[in-house]
Each structure stands twice: as C-alpha cells, then as structure tokens.
Protein backbone atom coordinates (compact mmCIF):
# COMPACT_ATOMS: atom_id res chain seq x y z
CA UNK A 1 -28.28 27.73 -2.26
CA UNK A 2 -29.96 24.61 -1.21
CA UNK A 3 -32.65 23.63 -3.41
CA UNK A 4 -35.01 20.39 -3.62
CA UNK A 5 -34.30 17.10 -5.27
CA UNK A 6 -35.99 17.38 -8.72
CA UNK A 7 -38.00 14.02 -9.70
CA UNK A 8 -35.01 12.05 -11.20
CA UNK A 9 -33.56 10.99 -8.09
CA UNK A 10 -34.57 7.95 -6.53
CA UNK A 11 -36.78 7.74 -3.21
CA UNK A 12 -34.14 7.54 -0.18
CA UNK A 13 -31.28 8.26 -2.41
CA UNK A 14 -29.17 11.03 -1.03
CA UNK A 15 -26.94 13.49 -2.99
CA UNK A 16 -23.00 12.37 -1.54
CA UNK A 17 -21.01 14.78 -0.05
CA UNK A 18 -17.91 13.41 -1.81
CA UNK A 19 -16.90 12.54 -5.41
CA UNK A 20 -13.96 11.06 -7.41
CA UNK A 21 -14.11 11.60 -10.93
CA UNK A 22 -12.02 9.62 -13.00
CA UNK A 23 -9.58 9.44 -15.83
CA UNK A 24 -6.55 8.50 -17.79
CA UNK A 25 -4.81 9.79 -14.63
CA UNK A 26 -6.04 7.63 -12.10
CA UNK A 27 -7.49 5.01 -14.32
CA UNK A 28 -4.86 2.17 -12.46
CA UNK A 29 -5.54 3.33 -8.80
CA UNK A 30 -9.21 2.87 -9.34
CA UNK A 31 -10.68 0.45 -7.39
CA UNK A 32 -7.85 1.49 -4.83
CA UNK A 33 -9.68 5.16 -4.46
CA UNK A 34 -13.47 3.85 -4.40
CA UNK A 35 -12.42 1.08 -1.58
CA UNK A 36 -10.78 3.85 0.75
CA UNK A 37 -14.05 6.44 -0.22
CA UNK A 38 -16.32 6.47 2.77
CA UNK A 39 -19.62 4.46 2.28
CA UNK A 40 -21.87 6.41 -0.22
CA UNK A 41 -19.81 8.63 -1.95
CA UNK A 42 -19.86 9.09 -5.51
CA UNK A 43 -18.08 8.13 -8.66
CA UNK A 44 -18.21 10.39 -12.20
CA UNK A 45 -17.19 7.82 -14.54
CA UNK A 46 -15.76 9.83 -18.04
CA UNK A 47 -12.17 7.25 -19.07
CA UNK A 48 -13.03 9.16 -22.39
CA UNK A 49 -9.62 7.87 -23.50
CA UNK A 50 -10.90 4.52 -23.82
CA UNK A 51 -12.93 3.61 -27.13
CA UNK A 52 -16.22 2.68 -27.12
CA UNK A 53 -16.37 -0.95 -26.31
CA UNK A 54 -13.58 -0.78 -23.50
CA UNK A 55 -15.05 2.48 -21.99
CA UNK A 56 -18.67 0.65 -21.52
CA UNK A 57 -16.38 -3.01 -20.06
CA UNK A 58 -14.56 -0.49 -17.92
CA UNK A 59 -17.83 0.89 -16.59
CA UNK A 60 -19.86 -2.12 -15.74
CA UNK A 61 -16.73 -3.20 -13.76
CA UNK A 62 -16.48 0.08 -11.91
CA UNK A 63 -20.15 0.09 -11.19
CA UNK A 64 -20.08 -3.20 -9.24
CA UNK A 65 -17.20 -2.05 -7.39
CA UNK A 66 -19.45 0.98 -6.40
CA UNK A 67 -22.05 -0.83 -5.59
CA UNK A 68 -20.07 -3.40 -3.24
CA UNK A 69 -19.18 0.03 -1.20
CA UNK A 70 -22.27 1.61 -1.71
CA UNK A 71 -21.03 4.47 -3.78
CA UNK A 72 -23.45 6.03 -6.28
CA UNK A 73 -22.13 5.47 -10.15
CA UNK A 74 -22.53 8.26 -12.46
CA UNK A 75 -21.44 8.05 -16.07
CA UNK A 76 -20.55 11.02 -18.12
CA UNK A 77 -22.18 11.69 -21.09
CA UNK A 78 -25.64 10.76 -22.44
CA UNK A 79 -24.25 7.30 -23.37
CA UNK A 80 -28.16 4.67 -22.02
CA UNK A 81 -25.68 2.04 -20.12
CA UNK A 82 -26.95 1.29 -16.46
CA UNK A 83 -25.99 4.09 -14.26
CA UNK A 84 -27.37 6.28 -11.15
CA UNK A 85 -26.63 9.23 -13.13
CA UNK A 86 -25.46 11.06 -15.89
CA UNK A 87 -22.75 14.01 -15.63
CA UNK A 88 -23.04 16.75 -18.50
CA UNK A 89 -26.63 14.92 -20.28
CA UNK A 90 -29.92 14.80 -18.71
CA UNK A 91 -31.22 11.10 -18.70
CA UNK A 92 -34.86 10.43 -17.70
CA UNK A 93 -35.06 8.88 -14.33
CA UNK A 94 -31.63 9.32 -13.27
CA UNK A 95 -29.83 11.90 -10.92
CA UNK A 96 -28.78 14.73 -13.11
CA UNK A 97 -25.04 16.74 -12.77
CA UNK A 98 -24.08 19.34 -14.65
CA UNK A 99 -20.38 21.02 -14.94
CA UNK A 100 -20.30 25.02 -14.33
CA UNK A 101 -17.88 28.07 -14.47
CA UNK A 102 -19.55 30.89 -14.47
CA UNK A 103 -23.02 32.59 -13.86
CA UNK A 104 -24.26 32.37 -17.33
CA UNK A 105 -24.02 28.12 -16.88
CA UNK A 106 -25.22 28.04 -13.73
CA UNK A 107 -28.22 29.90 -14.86
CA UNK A 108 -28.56 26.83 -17.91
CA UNK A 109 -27.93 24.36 -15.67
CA UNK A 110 -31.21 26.15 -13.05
CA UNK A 111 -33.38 25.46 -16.48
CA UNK A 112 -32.13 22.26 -17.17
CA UNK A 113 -33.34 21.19 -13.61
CA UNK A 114 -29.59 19.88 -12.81
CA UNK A 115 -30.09 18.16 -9.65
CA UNK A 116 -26.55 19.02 -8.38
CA UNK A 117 -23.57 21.16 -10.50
CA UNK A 118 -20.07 20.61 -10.01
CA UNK A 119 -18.57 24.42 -9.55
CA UNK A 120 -14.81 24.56 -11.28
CA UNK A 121 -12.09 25.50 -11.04
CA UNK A 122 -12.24 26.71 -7.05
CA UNK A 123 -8.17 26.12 -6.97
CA UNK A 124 -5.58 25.91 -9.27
CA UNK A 125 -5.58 22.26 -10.65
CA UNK A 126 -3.63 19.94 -12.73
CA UNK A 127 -6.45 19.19 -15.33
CA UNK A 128 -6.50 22.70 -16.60
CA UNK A 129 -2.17 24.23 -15.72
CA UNK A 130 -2.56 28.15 -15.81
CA UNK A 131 -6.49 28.57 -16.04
CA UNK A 132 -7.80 30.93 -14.09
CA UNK A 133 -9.15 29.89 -10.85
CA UNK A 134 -12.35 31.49 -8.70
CA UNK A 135 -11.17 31.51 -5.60
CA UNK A 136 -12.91 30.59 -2.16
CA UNK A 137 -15.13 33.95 -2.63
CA UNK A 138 -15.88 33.63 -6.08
CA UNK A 139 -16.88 30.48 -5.70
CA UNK A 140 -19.32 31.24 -2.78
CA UNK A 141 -20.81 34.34 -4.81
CA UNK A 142 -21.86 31.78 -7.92
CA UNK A 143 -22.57 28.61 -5.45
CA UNK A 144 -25.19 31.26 -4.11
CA UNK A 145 -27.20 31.42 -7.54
CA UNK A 146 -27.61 27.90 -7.97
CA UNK A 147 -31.12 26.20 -7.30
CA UNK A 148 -29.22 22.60 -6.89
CA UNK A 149 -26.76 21.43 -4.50
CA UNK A 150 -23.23 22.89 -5.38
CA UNK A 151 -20.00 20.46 -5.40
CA UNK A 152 -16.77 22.13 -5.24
CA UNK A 153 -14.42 20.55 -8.07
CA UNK A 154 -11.06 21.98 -9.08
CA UNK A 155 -7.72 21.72 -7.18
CA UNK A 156 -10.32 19.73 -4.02
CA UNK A 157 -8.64 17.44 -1.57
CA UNK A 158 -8.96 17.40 2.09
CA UNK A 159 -7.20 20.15 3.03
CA UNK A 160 -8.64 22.63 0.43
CA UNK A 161 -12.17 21.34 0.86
CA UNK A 162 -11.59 22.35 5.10
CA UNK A 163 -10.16 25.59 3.98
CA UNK A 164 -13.22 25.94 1.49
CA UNK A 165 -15.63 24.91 4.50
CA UNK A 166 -17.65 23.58 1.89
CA UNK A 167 -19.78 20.20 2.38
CA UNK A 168 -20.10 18.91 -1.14
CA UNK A 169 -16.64 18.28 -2.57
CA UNK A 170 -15.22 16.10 -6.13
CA UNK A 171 -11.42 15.23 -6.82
CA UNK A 172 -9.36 13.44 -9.43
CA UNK A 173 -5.84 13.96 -7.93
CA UNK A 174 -6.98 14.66 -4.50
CA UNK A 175 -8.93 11.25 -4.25
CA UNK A 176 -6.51 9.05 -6.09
C-alpha cells in the first residue's frame, strides 16, 4: 500500500496528510480554509468555473497564500503555471496526483507512476448526490492495490476520516 516517492517530488518534500480541494463551492471561504489547515497540508487548485485568465490570477494568489502557511499548491490540469504539482496530468518535475474509482484506474494510475491517487467516492458526497459510494471496506480492498500513497476523498471531514482510520485524507465541504 505504501510505495516510494517516484523522482518528481522534491528532496525533503513530504506527501501531506491533508488536502482541500477547491471550487465554485468554497471559492469565497478560501483563504479562510488554508489559514485554519495545519502547517503543510495541501491545496488541489481546479476553480474550473473561472475562464482562463481569472483561473491563472486566482491561482498565483492562492499559491502565495499556501506558501505563507506552508501548504503545498497543486493545480489541476496540465495547465505549465508555477505549481508543486499537478492533479489529473503528469508534469515533469512536479509531484504527480491522480483521481481513482475503481481497480482498472488505479492500475493506470500504477503505470503512470502517480506519486499519490486520491480514492473517491469513500462516502456519500455533495459533489456527486446519489452516486454510488465504496464504503470503508471497499475502499481499503482498492487502497491495497495501489503502488502510491492513497488519499481518501469523497464525503471526508474529521469525523469520517477517524471512522475511516485512514491517514491521508482531501475535502471540499469538510474543509471549508
């Protein structure tokens, strides 16, 4: 379940144990969440609501804010803007995350060298009403077949991630 740090990451960096994504949703409690996030979490940055030009403004602030707490700043898709990371797109030299639901994408993202997936949806969540959910069980069965770290996303906030007794753990409602 645990498997080494492929080359990407940066010497000394560590993979955080907890992550707020953001959106549309909690777009206006932003910098609220990241100051209350313990010192070196993370941050998937996606606000793919926002065009282009406001998207990349919207980042750069974001990613001084996460610096100024020591967060690590990931940016969703393969856009080149400076980041620690890329969610969904591998960049070269920068800490890899990929998204997974099942075995089949967890076996993709094992190829792709991921260096950490995001596992979804372990509880019933707000981003996806009605979708099927895998369950503290499920979730351990596929977490188990992953050569990268595994971080529990779907439905997460304190309380599920204690019931999960998981140590990798990623929010939007239940971090904002």
């Amino acid at each position: 379940m645990i498997g080494a740090y492929s080359h990407p990451m940066r010497p000394r960096q560590t993979l955080p144990a907890l992550w707020l994504l953001s959106d549309a949703r909690n777009d206006a409690v932003l910098e609220q969440a990241l100051a209350k996030l313990p010192r070196g979490s993370g941050l998937v940055f996606r606000h793919y609501h926002l065009p282009p030009e406001e998207r990349r403004a919207r980042f750069a602030k974001v990613r001084r804010l996460c610096r100024a707490h020591g967060h690590v700043a990931v940016l969703a898709g393969a856009t080149r803007w400076p980041a620690d990371g890329h969610y969904g797109a591998r960049m070269p030299g920068r800490l890899y995350l990929a998204t997974v639901h099942s075995a089949r994408e967890i076996a993709r993202a094992n190829l792709a060298g991921a260096d950490a997936v995001l596992l979804s949806p372990v509880f019933p969540t707000r981003s996806h009403p009605g979708a099927a959910t895998l369950g503290p069980v499920r979730f351990r069965l596929l977490a188990r077949l992953s050569c990268a770290p595994v971080i529990a996303l779907g439905g997460m906030d304190p309380r599920g991630a204690r019931a999960l007794r998981w140590p990798r753990w990623a929010a939007i409602d239940g971090l904002s």
